[in-house]
N, C-alpha and C. Protein backbone atom coordinates (compact mmCIF):
# COMPACT_ATOMS: atom_id res chain seq x y z
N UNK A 1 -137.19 -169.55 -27.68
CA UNK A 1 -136.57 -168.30 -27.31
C UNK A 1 -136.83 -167.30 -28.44
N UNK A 2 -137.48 -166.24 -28.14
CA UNK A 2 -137.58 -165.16 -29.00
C UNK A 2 -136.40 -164.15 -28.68
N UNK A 3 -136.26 -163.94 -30.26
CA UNK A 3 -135.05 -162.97 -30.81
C UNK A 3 -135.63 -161.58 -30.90
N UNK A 4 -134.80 -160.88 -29.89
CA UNK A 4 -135.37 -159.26 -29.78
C UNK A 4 -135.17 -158.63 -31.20
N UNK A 5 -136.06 -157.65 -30.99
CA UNK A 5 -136.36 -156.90 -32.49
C UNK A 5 -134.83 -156.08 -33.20
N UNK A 6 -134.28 -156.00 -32.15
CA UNK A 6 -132.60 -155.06 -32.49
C UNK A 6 -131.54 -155.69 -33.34
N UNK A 7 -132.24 -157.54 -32.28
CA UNK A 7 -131.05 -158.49 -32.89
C UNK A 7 -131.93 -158.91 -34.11
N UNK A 8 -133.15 -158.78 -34.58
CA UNK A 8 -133.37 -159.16 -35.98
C UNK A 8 -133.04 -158.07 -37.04
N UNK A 9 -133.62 -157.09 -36.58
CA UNK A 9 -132.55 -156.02 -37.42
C UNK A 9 -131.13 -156.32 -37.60
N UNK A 10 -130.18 -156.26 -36.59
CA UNK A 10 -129.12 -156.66 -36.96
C UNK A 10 -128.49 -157.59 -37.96
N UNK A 11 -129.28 -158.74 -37.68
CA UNK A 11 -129.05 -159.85 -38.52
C UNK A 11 -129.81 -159.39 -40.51
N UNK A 12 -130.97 -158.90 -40.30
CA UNK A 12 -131.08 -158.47 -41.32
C UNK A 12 -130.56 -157.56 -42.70
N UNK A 13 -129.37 -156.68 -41.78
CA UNK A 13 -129.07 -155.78 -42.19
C UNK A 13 -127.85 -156.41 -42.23
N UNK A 14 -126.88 -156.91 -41.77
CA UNK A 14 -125.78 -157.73 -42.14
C UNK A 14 -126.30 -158.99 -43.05
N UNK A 15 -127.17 -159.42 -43.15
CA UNK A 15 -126.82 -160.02 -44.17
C UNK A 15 -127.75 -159.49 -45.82
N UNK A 16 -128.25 -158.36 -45.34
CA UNK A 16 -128.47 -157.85 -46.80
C UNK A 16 -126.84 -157.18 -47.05
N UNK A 17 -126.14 -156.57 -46.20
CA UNK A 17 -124.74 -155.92 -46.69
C UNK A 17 -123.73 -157.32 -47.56
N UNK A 18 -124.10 -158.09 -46.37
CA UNK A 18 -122.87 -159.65 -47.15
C UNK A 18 -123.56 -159.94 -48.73
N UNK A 19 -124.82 -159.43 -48.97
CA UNK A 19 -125.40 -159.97 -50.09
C UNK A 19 -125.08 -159.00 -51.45
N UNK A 20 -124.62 -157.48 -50.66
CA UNK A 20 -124.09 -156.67 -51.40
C UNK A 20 -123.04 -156.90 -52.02
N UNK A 21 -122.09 -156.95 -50.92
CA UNK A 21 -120.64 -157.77 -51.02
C UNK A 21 -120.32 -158.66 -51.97
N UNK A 22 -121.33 -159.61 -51.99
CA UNK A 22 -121.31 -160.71 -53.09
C UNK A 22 -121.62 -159.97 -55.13
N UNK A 23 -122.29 -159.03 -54.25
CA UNK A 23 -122.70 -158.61 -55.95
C UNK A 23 -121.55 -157.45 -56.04
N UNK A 24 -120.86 -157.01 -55.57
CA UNK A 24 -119.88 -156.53 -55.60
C UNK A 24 -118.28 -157.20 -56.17
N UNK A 25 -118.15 -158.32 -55.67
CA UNK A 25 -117.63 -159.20 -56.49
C UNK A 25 -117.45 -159.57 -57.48
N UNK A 26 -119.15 -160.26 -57.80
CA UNK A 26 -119.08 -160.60 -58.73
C UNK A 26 -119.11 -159.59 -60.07
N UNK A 27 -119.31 -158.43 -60.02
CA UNK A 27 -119.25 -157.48 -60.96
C UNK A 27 -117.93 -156.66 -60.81
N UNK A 28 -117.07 -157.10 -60.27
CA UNK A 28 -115.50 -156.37 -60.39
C UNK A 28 -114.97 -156.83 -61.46
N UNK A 29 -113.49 -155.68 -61.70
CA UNK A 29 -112.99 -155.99 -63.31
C UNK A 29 -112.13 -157.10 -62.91
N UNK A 30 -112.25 -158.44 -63.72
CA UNK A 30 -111.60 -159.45 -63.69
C UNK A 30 -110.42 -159.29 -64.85
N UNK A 31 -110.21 -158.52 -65.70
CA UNK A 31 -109.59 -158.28 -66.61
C UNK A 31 -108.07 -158.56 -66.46
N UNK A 32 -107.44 -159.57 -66.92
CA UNK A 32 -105.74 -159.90 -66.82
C UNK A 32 -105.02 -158.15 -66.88
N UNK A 33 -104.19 -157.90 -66.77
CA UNK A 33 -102.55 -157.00 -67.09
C UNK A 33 -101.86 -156.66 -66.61
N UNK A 34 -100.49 -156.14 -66.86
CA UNK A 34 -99.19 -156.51 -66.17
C UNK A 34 -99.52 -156.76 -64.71
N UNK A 35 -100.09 -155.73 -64.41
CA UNK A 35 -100.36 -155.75 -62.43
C UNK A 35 -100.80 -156.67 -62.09
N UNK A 36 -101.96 -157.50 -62.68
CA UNK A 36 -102.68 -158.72 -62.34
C UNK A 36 -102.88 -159.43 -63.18
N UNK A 37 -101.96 -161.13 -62.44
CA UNK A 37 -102.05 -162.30 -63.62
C UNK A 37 -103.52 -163.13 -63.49
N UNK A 38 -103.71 -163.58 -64.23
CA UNK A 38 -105.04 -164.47 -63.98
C UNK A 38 -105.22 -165.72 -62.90
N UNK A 39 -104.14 -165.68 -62.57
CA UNK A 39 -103.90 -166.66 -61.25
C UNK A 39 -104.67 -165.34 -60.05
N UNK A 40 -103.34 -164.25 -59.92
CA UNK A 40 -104.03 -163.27 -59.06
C UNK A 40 -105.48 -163.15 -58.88
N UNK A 41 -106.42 -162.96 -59.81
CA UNK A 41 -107.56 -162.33 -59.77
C UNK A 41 -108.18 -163.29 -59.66
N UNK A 42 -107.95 -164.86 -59.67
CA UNK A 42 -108.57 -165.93 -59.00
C UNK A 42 -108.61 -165.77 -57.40
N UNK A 43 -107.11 -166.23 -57.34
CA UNK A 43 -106.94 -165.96 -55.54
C UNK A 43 -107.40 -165.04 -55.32
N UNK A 44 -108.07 -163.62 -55.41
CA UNK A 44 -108.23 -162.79 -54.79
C UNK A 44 -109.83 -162.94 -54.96
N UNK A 45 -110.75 -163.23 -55.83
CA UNK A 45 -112.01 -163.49 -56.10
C UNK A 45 -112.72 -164.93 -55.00
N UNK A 46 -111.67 -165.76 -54.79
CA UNK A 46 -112.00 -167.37 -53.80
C UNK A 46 -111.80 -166.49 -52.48
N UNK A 47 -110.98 -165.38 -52.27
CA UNK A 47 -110.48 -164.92 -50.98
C UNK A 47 -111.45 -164.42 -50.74
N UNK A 48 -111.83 -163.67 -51.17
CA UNK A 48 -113.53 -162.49 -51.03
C UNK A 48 -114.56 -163.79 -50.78
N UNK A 49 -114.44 -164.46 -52.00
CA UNK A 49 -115.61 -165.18 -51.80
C UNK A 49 -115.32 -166.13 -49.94
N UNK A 50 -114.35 -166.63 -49.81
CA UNK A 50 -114.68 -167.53 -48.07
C UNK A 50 -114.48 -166.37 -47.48
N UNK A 51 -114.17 -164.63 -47.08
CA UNK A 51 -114.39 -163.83 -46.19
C UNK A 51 -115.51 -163.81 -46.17
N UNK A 52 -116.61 -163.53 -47.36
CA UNK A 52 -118.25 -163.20 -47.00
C UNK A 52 -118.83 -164.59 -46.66
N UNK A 53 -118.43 -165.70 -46.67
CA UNK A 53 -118.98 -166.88 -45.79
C UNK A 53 -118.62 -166.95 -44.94
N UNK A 54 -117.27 -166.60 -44.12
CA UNK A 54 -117.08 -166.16 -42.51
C UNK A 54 -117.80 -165.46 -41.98
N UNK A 55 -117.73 -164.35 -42.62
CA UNK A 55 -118.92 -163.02 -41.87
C UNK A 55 -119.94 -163.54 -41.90
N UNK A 56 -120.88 -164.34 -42.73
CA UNK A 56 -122.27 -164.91 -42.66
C UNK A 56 -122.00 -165.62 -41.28
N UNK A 57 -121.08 -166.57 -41.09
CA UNK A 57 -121.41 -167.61 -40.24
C UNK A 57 -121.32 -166.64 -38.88
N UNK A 58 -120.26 -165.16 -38.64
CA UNK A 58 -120.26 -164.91 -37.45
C UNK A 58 -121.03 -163.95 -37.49
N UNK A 59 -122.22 -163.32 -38.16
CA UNK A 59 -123.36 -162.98 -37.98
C UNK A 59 -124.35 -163.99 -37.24
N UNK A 60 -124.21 -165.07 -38.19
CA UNK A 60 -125.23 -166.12 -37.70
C UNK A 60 -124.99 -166.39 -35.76
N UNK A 61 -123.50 -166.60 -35.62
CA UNK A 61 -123.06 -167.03 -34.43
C UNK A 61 -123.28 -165.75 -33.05
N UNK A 62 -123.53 -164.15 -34.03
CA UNK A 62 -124.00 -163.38 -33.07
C UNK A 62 -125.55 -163.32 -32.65
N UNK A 63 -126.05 -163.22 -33.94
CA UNK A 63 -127.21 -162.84 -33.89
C UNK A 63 -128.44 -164.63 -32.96
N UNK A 64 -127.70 -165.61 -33.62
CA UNK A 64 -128.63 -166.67 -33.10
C UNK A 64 -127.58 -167.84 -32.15
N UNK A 65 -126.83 -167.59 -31.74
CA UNK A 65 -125.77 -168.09 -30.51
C UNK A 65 -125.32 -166.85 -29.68
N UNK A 66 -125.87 -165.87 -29.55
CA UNK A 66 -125.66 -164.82 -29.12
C UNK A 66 -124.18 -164.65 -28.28
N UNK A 67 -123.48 -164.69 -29.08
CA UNK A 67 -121.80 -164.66 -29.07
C UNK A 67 -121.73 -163.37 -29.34
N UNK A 68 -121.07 -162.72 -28.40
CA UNK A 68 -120.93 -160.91 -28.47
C UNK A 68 -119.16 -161.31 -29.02
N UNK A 69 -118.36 -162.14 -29.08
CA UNK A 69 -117.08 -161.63 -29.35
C UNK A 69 -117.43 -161.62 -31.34
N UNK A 70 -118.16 -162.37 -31.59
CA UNK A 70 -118.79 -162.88 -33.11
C UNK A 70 -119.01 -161.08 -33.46
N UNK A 71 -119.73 -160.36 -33.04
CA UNK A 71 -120.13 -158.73 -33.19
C UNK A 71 -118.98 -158.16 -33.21
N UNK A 72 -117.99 -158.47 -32.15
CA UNK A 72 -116.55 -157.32 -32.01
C UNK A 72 -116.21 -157.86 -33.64
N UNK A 73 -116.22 -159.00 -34.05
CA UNK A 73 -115.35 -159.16 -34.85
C UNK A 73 -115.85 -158.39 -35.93
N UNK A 74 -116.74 -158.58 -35.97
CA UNK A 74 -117.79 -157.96 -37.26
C UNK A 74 -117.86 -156.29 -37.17
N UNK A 75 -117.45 -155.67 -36.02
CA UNK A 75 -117.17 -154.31 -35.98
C UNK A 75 -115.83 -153.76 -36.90
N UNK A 76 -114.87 -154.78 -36.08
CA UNK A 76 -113.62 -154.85 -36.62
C UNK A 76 -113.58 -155.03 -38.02
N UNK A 77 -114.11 -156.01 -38.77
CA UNK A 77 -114.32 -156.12 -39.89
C UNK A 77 -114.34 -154.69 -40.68
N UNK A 78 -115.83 -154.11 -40.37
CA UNK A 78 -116.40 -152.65 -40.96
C UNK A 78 -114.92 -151.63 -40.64
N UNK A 79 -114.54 -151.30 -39.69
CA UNK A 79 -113.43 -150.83 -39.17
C UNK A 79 -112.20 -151.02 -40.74
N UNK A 80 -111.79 -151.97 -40.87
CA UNK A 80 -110.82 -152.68 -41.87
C UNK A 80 -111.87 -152.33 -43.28
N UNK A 81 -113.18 -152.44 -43.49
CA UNK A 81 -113.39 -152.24 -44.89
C UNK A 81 -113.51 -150.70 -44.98
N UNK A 82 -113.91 -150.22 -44.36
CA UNK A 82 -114.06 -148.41 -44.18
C UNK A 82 -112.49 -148.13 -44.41
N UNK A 83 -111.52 -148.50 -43.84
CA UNK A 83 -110.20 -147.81 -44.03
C UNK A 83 -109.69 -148.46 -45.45
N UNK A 84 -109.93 -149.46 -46.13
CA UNK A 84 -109.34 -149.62 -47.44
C UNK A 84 -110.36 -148.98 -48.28
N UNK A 85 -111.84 -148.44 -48.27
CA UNK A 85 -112.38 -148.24 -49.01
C UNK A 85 -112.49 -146.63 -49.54
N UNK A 86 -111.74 -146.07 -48.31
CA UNK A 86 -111.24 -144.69 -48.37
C UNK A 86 -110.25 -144.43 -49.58
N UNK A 87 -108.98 -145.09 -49.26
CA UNK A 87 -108.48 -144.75 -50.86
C UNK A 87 -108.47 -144.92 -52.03
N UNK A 88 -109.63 -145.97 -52.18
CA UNK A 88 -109.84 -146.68 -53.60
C UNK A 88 -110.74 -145.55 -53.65
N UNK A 89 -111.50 -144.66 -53.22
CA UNK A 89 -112.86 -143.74 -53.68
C UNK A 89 -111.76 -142.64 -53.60
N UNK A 90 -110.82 -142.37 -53.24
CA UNK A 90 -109.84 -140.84 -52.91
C UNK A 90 -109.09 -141.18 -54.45
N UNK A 91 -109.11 -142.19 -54.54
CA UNK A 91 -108.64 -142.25 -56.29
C UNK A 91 -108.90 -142.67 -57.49
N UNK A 92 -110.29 -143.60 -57.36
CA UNK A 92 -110.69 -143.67 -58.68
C UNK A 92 -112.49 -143.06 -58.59
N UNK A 93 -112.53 -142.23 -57.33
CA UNK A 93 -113.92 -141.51 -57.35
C UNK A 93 -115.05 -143.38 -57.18
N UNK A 94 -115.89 -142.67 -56.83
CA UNK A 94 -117.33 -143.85 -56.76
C UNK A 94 -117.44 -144.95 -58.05
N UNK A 95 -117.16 -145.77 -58.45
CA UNK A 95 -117.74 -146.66 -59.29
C UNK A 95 -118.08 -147.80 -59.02
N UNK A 96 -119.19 -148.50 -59.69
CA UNK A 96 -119.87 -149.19 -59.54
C UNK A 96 -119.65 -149.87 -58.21
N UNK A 97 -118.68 -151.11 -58.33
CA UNK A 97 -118.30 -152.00 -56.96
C UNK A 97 -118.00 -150.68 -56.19
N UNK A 98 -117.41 -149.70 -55.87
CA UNK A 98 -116.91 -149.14 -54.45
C UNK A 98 -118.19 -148.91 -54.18
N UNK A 99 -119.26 -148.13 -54.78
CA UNK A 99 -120.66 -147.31 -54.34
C UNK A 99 -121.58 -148.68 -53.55
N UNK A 100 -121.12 -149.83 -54.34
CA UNK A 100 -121.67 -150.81 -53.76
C UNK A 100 -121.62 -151.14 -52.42
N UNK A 101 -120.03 -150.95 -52.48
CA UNK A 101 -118.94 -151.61 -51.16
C UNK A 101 -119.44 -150.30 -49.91
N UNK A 102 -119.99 -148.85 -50.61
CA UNK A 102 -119.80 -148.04 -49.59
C UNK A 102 -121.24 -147.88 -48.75
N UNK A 103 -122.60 -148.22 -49.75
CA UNK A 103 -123.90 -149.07 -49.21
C UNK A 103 -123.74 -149.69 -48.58
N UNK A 104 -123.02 -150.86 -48.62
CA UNK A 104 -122.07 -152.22 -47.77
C UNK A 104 -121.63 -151.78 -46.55
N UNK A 105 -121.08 -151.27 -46.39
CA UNK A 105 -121.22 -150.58 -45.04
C UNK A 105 -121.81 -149.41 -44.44
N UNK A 106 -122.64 -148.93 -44.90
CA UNK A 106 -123.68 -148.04 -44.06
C UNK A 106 -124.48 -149.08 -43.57
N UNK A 107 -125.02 -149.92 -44.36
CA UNK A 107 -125.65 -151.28 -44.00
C UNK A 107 -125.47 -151.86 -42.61
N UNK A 108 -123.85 -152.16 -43.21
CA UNK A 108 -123.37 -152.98 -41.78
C UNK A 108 -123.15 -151.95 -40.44
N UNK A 109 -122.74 -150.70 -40.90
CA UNK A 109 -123.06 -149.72 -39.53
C UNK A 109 -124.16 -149.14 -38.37
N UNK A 110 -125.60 -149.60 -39.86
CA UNK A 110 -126.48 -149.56 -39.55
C UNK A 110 -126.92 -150.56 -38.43
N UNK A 111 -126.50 -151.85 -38.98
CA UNK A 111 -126.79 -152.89 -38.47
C UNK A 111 -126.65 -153.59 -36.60
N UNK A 112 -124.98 -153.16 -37.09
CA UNK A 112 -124.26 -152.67 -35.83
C UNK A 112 -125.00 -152.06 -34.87
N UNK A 113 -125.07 -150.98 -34.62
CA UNK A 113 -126.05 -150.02 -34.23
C UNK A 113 -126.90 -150.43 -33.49
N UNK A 114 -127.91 -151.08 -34.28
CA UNK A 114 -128.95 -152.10 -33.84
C UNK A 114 -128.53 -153.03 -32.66
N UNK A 115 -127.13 -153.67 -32.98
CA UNK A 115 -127.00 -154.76 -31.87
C UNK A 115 -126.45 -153.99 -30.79
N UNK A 116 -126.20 -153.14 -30.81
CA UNK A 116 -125.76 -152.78 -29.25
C UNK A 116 -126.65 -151.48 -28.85
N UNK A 117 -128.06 -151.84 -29.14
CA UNK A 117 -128.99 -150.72 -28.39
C UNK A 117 -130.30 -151.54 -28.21
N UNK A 118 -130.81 -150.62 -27.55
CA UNK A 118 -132.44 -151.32 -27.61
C UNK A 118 -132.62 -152.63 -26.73
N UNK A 119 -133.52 -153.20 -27.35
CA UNK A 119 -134.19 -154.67 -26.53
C UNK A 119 -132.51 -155.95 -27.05
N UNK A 120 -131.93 -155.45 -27.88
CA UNK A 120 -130.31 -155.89 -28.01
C UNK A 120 -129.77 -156.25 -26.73
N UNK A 121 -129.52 -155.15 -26.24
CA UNK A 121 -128.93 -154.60 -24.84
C UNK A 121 -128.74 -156.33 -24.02
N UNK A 122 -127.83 -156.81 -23.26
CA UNK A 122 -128.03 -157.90 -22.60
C UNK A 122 -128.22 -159.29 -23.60
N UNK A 123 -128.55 -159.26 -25.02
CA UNK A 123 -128.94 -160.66 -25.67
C UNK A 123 -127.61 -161.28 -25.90
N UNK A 124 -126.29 -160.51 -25.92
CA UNK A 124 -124.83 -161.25 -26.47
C UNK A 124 -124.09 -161.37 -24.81
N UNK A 125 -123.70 -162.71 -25.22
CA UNK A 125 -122.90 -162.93 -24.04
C UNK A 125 -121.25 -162.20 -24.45
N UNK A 126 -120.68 -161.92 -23.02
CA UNK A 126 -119.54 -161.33 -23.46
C UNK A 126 -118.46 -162.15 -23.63
């Protein structure tokens, strides 16, 4: 079975964004103080880290099990990172990880895009 050109874009472009994501991570301030104990900034670093292995797998599960609810989710996703990524840039302006995070989703909007047009059209079951 050949994979239409929309859904390889798609898949391409979500997972160069998840790859962003990851380097986004890993270059955030891990730095302990009052606000955040070093326990915190663990849990919250393992949390990031199994969200961008979910999204891999329900990329994978759209793009090559052609599972269209796998895409809603992954809309939804962008939906949820676009609205928290608004006030972290409305208050500490672009740095490094957000500019990353905000590539990160043009990416994934881009990507998006892709799966619901073109030779796409019909490849996800609903």
């Amino acid at each position: 079975m050949t994979v239409p050109k929309n859904v390889l874009w798609f898949e391409v472009l979500l997972y160069l964004s998840l790859t962003l994501d990851s380097v986004s991570v890993a270059f955030r301030d891990r730095t302990p103080n009052d606000n955040m104990t070093e326990l915190a900034i663990i849990v919250g670093t393992v949390m990031a880290g199994g969200m961008i292995l979910l999204l891999l797998y329900f990329v994978y599960l759209a793009a090559r099990h052609r599972m269209g609810w796998a895409r809603w989710v992954l809309v939804a996703a962008l939906v949820l990172s676009v609205i928290s990524l608004v006030p972290v840039i409305g208050q500490r302006g672009i740095e490094f990880d957000s500019g990353i995070e905000a590539i990160s989703c043009a990416l994934t909007a881009m990507g998006l895009y892709y799966s619901f047009t073109g030779d796409a059209v019909g490849w996800f079951d609903a």
